[in-house]
C-alpha atoms as a PDB file:
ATOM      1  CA  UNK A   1       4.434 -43.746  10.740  1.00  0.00           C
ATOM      2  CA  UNK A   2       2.212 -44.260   8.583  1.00  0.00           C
ATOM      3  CA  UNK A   3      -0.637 -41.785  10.091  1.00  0.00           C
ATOM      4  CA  UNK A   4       1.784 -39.458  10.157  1.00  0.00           C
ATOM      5  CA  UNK A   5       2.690 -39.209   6.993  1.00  0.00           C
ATOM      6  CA  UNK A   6      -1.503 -39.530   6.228  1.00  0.00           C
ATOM      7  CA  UNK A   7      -1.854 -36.396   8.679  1.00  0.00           C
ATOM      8  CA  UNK A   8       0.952 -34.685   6.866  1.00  0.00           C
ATOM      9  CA  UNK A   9      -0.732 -35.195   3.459  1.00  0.00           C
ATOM     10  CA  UNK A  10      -4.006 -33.847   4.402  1.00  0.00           C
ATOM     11  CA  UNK A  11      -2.094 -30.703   6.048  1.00  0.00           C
ATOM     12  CA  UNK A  12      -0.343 -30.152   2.552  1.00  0.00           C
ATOM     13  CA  UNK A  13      -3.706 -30.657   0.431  1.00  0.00           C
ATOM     14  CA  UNK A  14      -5.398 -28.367   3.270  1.00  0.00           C
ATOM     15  CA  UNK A  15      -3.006 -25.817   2.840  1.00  0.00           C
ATOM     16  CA  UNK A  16      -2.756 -25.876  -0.526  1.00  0.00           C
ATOM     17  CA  UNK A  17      -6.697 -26.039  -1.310  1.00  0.00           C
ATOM     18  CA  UNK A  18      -6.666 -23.007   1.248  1.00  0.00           C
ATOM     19  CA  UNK A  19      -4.422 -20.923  -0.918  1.00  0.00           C
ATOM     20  CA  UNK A  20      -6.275 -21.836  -4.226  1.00  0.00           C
ATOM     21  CA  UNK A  21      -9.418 -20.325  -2.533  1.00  0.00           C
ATOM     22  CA  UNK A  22      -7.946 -16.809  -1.857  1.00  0.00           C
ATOM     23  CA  UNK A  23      -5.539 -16.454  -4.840  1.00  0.00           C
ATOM     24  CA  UNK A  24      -7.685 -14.032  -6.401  1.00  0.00           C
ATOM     25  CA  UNK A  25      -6.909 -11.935  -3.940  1.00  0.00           C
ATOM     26  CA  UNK A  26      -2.872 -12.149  -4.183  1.00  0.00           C
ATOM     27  CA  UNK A  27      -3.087 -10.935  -7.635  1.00  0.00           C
ATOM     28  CA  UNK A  28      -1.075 -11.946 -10.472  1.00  0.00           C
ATOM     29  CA  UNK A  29       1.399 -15.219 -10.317  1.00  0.00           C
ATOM     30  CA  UNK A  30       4.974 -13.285  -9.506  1.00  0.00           C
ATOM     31  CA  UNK A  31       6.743 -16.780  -9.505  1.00  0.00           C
ATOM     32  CA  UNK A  32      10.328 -16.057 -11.116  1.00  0.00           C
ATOM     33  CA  UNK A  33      13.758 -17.567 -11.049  1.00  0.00           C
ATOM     34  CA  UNK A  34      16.430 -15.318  -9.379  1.00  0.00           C
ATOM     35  CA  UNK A  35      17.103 -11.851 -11.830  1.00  0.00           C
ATOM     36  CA  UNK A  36      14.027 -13.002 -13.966  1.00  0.00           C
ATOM     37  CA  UNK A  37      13.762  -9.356 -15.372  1.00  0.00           C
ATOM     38  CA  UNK A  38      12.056 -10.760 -18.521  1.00  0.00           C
ATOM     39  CA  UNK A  39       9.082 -11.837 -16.610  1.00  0.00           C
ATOM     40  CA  UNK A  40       5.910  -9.895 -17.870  1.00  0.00           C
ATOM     41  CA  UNK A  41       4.179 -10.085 -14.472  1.00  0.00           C
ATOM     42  CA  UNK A  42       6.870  -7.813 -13.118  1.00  0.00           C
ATOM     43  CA  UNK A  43       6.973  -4.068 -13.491  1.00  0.00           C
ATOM     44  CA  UNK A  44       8.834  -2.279 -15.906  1.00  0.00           C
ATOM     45  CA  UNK A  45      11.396   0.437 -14.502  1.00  0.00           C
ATOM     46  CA  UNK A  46      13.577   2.520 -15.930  1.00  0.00           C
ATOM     47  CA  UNK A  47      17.182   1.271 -14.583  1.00  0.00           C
ATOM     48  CA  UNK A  48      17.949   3.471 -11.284  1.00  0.00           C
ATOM     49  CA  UNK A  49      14.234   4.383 -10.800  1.00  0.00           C
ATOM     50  CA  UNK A  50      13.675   6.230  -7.850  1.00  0.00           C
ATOM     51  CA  UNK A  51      10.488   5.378  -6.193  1.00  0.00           C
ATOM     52  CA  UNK A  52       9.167   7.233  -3.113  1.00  0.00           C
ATOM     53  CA  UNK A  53       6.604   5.931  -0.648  1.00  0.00           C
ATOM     54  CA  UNK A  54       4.654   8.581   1.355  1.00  0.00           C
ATOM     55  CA  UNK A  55       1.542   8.325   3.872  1.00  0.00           C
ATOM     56  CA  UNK A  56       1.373   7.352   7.744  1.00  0.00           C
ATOM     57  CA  UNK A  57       1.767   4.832  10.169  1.00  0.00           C
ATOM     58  CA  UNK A  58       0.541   1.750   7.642  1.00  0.00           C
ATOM     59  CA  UNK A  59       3.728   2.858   5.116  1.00  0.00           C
ATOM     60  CA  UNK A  60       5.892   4.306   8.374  1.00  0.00           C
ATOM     61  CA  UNK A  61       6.258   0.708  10.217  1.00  0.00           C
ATOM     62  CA  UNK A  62       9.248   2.240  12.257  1.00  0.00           C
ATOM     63  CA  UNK A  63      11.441   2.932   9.233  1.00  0.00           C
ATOM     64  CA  UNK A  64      14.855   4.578  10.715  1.00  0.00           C
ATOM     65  CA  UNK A  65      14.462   8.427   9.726  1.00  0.00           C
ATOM     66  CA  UNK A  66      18.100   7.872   8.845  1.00  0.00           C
ATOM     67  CA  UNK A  67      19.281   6.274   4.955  1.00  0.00           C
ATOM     68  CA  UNK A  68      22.662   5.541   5.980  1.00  0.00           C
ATOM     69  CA  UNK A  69      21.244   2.950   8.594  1.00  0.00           C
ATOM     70  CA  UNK A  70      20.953   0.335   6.314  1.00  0.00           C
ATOM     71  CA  UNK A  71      19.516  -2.098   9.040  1.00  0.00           C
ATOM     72  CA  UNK A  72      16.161  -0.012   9.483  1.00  0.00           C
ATOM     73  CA  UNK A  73      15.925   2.883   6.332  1.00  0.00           C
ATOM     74  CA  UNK A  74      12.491   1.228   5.237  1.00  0.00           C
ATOM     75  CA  UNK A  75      10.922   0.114   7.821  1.00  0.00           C
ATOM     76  CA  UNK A  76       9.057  -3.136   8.106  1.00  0.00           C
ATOM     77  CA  UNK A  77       5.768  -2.134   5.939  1.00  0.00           C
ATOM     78  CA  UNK A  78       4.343  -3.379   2.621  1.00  0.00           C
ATOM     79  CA  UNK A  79       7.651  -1.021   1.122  1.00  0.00           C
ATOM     80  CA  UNK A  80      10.180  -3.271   2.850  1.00  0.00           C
ATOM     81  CA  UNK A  81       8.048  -6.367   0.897  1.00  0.00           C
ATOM     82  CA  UNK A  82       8.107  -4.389  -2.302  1.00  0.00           C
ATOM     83  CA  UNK A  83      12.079  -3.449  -1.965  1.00  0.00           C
ATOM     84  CA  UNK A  84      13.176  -6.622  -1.340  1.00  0.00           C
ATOM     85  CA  UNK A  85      10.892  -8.103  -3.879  1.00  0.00           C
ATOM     86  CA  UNK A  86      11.833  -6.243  -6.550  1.00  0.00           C
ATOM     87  CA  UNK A  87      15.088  -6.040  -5.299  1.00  0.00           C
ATOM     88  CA  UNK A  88      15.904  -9.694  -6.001  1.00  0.00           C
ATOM     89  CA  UNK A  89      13.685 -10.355  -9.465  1.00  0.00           C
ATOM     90  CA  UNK A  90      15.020  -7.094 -10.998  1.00  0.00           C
ATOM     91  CA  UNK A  91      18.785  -6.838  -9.173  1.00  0.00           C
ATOM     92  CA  UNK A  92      20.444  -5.019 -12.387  1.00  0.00           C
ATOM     93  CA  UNK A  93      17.388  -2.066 -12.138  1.00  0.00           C
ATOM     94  CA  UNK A  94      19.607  -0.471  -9.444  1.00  0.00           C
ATOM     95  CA  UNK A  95      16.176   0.349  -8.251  1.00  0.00           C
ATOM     96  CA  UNK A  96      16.362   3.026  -5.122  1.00  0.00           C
ATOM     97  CA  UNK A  97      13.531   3.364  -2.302  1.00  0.00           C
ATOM     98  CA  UNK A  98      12.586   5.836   0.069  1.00  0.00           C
ATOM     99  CA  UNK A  99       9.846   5.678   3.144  1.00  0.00           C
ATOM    100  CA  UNK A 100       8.677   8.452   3.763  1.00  0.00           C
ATOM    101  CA  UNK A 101       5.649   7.476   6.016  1.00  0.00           C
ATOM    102  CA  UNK A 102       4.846   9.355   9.140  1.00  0.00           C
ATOM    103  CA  UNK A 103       2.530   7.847  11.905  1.00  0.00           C
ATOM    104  CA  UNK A 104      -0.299   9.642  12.483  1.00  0.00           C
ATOM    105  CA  UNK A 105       0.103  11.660   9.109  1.00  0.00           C
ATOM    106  CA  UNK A 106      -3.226  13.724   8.041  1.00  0.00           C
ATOM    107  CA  UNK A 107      -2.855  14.976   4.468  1.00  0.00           C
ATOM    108  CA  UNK A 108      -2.331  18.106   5.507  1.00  0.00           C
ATOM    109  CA  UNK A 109       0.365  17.342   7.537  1.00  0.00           C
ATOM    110  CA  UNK A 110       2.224  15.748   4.093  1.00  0.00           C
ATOM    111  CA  UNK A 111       1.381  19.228   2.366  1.00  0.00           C
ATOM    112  CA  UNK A 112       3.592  20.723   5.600  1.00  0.00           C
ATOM    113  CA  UNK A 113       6.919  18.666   4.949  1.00  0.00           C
ATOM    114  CA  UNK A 114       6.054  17.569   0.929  1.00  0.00           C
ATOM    115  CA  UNK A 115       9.099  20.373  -0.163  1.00  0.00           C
ATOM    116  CA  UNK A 116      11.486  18.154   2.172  1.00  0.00           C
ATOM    117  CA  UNK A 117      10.284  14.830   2.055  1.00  0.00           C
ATOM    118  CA  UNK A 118       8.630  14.424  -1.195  1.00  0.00           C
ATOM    119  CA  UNK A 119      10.065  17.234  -4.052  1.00  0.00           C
ATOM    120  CA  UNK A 120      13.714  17.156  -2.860  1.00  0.00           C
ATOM    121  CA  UNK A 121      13.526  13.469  -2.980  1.00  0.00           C
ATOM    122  CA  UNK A 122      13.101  13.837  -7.037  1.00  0.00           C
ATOM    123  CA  UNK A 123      11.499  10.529  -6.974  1.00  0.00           C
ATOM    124  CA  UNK A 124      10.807   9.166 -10.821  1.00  0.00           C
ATOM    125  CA  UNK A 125       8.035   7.174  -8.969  1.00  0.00           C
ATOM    126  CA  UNK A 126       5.580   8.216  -5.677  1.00  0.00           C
ATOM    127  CA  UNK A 127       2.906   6.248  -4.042  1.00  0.00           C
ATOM    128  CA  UNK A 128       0.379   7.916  -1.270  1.00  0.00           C
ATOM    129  CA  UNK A 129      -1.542   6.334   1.156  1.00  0.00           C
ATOM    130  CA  UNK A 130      -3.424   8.446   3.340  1.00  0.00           C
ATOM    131  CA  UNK A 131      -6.963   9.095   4.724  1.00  0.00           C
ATOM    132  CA  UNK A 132      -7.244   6.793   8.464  1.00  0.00           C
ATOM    133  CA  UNK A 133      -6.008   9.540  10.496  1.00  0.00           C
ATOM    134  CA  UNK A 134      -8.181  12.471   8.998  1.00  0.00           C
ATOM    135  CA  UNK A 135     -11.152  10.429  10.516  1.00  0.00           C
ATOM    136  CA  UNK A 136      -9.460   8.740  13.720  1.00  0.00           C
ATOM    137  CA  UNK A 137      -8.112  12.408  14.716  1.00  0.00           C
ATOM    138  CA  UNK A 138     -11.341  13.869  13.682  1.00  0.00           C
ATOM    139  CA  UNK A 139     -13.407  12.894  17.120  1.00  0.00           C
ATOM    140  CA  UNK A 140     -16.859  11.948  15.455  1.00  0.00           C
ATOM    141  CA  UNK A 141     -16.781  14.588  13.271  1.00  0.00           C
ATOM    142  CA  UNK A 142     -17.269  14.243   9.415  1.00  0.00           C
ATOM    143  CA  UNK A 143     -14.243  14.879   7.076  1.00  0.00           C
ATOM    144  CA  UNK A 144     -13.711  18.391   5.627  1.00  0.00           C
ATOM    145  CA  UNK A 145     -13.929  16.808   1.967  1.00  0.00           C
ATOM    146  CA  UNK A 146     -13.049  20.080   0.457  1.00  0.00           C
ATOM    147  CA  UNK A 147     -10.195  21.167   2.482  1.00  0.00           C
ATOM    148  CA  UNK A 148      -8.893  17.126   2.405  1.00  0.00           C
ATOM    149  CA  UNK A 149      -9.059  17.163  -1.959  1.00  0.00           C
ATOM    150  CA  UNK A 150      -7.419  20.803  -1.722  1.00  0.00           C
ATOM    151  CA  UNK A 151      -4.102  19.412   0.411  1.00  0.00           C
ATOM    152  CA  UNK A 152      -3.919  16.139  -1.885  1.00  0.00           C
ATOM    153  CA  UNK A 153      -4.674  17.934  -5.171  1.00  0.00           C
ATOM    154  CA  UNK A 154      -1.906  20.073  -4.144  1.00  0.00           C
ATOM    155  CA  UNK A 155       0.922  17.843  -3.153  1.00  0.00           C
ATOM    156  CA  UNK A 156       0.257  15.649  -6.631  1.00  0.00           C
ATOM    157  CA  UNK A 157       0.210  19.337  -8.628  1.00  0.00           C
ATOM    158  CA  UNK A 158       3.752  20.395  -6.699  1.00  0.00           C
ATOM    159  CA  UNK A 159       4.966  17.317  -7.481  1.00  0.00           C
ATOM    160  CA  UNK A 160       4.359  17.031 -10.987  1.00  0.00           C
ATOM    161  CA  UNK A 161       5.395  20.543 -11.890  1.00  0.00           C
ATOM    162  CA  UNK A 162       8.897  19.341 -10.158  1.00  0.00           C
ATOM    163  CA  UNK A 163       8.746  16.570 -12.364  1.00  0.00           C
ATOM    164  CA  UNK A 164       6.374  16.106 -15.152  1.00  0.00           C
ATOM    165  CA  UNK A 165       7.136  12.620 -16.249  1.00  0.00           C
ATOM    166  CA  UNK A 166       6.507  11.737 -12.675  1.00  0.00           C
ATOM    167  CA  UNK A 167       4.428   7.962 -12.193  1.00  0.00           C
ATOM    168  CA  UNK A 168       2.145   8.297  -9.753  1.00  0.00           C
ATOM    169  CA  UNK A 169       0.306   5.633  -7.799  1.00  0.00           C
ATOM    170  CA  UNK A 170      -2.654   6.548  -5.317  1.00  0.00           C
ATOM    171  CA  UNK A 171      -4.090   4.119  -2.635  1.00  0.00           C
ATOM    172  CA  UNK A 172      -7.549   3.965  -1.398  1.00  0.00           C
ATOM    173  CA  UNK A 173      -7.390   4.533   2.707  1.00  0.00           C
ATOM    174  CA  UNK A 174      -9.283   1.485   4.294  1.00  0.00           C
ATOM    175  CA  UNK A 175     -10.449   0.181   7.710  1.00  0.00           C
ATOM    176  CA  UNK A 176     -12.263  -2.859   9.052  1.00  0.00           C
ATOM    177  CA  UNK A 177     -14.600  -3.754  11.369  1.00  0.00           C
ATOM    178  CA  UNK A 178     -13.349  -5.283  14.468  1.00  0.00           C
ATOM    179  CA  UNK A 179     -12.100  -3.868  18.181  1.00  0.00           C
ATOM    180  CA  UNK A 180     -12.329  -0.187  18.560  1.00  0.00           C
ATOM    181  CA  UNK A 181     -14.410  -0.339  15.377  1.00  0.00           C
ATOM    182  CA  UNK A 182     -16.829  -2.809  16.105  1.00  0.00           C
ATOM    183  CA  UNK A 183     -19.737  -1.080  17.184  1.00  0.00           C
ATOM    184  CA  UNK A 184     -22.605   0.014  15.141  1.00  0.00           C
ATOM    185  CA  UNK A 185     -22.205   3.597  15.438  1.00  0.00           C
ATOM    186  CA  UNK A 186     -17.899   3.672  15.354  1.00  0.00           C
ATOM    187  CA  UNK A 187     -18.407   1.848  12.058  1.00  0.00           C
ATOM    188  CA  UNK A 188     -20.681   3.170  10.520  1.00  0.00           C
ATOM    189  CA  UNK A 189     -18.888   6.692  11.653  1.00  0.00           C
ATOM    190  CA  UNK A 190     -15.622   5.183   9.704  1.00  0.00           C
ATOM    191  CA  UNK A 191     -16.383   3.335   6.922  1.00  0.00           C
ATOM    192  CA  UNK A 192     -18.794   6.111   5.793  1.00  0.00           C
ATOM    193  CA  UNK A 193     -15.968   8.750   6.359  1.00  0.00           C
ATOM    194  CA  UNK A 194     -13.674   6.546   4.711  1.00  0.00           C
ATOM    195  CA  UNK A 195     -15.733   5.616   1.645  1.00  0.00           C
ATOM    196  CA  UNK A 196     -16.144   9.570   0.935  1.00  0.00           C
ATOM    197  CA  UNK A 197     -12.294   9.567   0.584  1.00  0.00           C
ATOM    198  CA  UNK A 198     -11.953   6.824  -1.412  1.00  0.00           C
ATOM    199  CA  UNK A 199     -14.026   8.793  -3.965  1.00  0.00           C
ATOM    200  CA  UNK A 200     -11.816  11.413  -3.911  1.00  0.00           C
ATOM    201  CA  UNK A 201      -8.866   9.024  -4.343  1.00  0.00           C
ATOM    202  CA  UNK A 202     -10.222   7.581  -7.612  1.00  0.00           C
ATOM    203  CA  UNK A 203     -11.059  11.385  -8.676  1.00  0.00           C
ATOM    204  CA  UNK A 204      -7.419  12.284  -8.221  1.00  0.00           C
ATOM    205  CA  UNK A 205      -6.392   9.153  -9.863  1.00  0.00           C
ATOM    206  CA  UNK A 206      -8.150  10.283 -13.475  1.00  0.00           C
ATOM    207  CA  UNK A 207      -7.205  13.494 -13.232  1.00  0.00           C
ATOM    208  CA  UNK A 208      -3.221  12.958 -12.613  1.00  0.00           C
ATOM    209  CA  UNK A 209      -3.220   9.725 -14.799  1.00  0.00           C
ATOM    210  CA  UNK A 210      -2.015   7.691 -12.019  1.00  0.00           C
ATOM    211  CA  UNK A 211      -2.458   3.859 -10.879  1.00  0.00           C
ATOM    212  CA  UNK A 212      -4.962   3.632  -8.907  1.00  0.00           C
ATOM    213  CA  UNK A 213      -4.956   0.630  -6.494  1.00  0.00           C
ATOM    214  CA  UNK A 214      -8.755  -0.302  -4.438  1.00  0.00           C
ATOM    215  CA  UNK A 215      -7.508  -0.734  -1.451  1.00  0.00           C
ATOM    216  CA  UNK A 216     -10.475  -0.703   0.775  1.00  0.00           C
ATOM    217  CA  UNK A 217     -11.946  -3.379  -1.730  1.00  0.00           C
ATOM    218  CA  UNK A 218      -9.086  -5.396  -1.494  1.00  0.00           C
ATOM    219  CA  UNK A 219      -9.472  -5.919   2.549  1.00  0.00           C
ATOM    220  CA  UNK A 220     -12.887  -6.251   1.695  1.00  0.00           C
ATOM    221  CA  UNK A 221     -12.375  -8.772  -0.281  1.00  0.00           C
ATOM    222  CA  UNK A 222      -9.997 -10.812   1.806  1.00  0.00           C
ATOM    223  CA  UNK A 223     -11.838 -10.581   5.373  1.00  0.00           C
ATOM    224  CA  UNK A 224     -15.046 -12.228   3.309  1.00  0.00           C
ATOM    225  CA  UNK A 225     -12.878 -14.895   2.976  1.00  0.00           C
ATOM    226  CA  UNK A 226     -10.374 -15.208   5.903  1.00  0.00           C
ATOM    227  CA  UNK A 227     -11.546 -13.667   8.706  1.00  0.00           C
ATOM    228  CA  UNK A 228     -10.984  -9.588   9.459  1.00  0.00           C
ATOM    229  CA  UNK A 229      -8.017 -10.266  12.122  1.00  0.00           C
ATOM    230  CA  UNK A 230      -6.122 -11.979   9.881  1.00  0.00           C
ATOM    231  CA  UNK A 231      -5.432  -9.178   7.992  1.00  0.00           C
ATOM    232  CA  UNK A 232      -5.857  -6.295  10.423  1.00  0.00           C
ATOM    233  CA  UNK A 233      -5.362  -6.446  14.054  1.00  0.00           C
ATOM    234  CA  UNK A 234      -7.055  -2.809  15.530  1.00  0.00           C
ATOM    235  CA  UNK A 235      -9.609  -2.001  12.469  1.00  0.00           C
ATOM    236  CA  UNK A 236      -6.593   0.196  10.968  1.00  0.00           C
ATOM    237  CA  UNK A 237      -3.158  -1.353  11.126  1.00  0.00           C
ATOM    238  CA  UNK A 238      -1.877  -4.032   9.096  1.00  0.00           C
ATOM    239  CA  UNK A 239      -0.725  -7.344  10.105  1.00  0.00           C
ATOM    240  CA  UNK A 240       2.634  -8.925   8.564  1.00  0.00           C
ATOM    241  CA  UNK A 241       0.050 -10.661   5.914  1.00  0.00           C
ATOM    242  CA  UNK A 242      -1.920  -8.026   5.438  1.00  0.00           C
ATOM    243  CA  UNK A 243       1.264  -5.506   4.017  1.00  0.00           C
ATOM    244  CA  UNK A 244       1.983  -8.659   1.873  1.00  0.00           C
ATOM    245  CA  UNK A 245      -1.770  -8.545   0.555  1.00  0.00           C
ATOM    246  CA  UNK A 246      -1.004  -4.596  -0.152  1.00  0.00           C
ATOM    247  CA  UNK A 247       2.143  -5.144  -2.045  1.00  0.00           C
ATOM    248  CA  UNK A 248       1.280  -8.184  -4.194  1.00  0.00           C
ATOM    249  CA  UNK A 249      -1.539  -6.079  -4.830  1.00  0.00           C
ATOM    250  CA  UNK A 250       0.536  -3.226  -5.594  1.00  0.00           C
ATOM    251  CA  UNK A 251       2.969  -5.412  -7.897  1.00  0.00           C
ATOM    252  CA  UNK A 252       0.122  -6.697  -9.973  1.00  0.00           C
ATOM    253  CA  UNK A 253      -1.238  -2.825 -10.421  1.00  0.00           C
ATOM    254  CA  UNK A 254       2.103  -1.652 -11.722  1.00  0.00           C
ATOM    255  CA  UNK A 255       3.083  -4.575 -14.222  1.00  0.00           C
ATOM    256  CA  UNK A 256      -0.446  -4.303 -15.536  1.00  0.00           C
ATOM    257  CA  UNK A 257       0.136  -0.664 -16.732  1.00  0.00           C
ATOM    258  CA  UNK A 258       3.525  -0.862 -17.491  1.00  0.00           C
ATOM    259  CA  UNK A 259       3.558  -3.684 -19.570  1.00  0.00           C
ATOM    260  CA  UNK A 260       0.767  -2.420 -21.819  1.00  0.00           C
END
């Protein structure tokens, strides 16, 4: 009994040491008691908010392409995290959200349906994460940079003429190496591709005065510390843990600036 209960110790301390070593990474503390609005490392909302998540296959995560099916409307992403999140700490917000992620979205495939899935949605609130499939569906080929700024440039304008006290948070795309992306010339292929649209990212981000969350840094950050696979399992694709890493990520971003 009493080796078990040693055994059981060190497994606590482990885990606990463990979680100390990457907490950087989780952002800020979002402990709260149940309805905790007042806490200042949550967002502030106004009550009702309507926020609107838009991108591909990493915000998809099979959401049900039907609202009324309560079971499946947000799919299992880093949005189902944030919803139910935020659903709890701030219950009298009435806060409402929408996935609109498509798999294998490019950006111009968002500026096709944006009228329909983003403007009639009159969202108060709209995060975008795209980029991964302008490179994977590219075959080798580099990124039209201009023609990629032009589509995103023009969804964020369309949307902000709709609604000009529109909030606006914009995600760097990301990758790691590992599996299909593990050779030199496949990763050097996508990250470079990648980086070049983070750039544009963080340009759109000044000039629309939105939130800009680093992504790409973020995984970065985390596979120097846990390995890659723990937080991605094809190079592209989140894991369960790595959708929490985007959302506590996401939750820290948004308190920050709205509880200047």
């Amino acid at each position: 009994m009493m080796r078990r209960e040693f055994i059981a110790r060190g497994l606590t301390t482990t885990s606990v040491l463990a979680c100390q070593g990457i907490s950087s990474l989780w952002g800020a503390d979002h402990s709260s008691t149940l309805f905790n609005e007042r806490n200042s490392n949550l967002p502030k909302f106004e009550n009702g908010a309507r926020l609107l998540f838009q991108g591909d296959s990493i915000t998809d995560m099979k959401w049900g392409r039907n609202q009324n099916d309560r079971n499946h409307y947000l799919g299992h992403s880093y949005v189902f995290l944030l919803a139910s999140r935020l659903g709890v700490d701030m219950a009298k917000a009435n806060l409402e959200f929408f996935n609109r992620g498509v798999s294998g979205n490019k950006v111009s495939d968002l500026r096709k349906r944006w009228q329909k899935d983003a403007i009639e949605m009159n969202p108060d609130w709209l995060t975008v994460l795209i980029g991964v499939n302008d490179v994977s569906q590219g075959r080798g080929q580099p990124v039209d940079l201009k023609k990629w700024e032009q589509d995103y440039r023009h969804i964020l304008n369309q949307s902000r003429r709709a609604n000009p006290k529109l909030k606006i948070i914009l995600m760097d795309p990301f990758v790691l190496r590992m599996t299909r992306l593990n050779s030199d010339a496949q990763w050097k292929y996508w990250r470079g591709e990648i980086d070049k649209l983070g750039k544009i990212v963080v340009r759109l981000a000044e000039d629309f005065n939105a939130i800009h969350i680093e992504t790409q840094k973020i995984f970065d950050q985390a596979a120097n510390q846990v390995s890659a696979g723990n937080w991605i399992w094809d190079g592209v694709h989140p894991l369960p843990q790595g959708h929490e890493l985007i959302a506590r990520n996401w939750l820290q971003a948004v308190a920050k600036a709205t509880n200047k």
